[in-house]
Protein backbone atom coordinates (compact mmCIF):
# COMPACT_ATOMS: atom_id res chain seq x y z
CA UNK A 1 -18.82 7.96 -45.48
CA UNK A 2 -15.23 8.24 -46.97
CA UNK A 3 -13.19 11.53 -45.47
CA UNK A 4 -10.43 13.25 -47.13
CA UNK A 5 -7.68 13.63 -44.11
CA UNK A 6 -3.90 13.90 -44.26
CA UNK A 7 -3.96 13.30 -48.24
CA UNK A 8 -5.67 9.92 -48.08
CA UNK A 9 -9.45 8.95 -48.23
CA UNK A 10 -10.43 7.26 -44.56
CA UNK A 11 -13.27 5.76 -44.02
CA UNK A 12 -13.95 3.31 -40.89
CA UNK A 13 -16.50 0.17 -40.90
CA UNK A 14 -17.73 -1.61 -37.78
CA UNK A 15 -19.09 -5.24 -38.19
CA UNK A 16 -21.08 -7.51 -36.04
CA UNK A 17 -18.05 -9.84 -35.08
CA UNK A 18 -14.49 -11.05 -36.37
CA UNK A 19 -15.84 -12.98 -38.94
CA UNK A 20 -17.49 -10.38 -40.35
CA UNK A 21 -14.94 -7.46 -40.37
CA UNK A 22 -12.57 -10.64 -41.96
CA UNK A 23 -14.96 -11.56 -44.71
CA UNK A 24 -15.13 -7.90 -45.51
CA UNK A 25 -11.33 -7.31 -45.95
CA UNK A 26 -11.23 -10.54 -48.05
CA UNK A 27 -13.69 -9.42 -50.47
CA UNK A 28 -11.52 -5.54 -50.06
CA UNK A 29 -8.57 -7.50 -50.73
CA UNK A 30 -9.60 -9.35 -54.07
CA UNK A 31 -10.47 -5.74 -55.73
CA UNK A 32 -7.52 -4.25 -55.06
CA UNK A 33 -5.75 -6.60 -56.40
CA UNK A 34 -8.11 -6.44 -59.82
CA UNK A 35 -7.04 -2.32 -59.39
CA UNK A 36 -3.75 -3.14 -58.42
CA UNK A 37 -4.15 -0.45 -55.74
CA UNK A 38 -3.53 -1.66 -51.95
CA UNK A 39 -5.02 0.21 -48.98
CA UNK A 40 -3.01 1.05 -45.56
CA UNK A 41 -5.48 -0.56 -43.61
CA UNK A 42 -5.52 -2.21 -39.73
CA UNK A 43 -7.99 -4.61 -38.22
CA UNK A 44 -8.94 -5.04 -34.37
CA UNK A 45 -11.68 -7.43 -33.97
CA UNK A 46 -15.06 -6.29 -35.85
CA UNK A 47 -13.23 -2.26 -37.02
CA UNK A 48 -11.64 -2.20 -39.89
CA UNK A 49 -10.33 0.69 -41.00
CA UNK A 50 -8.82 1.82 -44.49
CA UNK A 51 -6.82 4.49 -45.79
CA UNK A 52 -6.14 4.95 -49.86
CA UNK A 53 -3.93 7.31 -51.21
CA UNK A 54 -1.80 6.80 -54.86
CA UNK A 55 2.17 5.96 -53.59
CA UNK A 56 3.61 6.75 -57.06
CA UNK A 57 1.40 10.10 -57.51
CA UNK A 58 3.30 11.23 -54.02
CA UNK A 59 0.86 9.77 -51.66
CA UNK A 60 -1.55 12.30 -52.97
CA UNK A 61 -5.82 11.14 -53.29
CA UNK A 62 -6.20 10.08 -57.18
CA UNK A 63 -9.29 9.34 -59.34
CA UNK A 64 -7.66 5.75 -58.76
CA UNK A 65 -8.67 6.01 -55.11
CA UNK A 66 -12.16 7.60 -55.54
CA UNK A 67 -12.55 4.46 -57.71
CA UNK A 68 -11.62 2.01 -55.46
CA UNK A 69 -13.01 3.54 -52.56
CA UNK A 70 -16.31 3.48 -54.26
CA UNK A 71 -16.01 -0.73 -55.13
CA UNK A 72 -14.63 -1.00 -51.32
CA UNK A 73 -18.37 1.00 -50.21
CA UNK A 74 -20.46 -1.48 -53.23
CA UNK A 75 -19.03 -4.10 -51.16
CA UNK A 76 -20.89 -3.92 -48.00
């Protein structure tokens, strides 16, 4: 479930391994490049975790990042 903190959306995904969590953030990074809309996001083993906010709306939650972060959740 996607939270709105600190003027992002955050959500947090736990995988079974590595491979996994690394398979996921390939498939996160090809639609964000389609959006052209990049996620702050870190990965330690099988967590990834992803914040979205818009940078050039003044790092503010857009319909851009409801979008995305709905295509990021499709994804799993």
């Amino acid at each position: 479930m996607w939270e709105e903190k600190n003027n992002t959306l955050y959500r947090k995904f736990e995988f079974k391994n590595f491979s996994e969590a690394f398979a996921f953030m390939t498939r996160v990074a090809i639609e964000a490049e389609k959006a052209d809309h990049h996620p702050l996001w870190t990965n330690v083993y099988n967590k990834v975790e992803i914040w979205l906010s818009t940078h050039d709306a003044g790092d503010i939650v857009t319909e851009k990042d409801h979008k995305l972060a709905k295509k990021i959740s499709g994804l799993l």
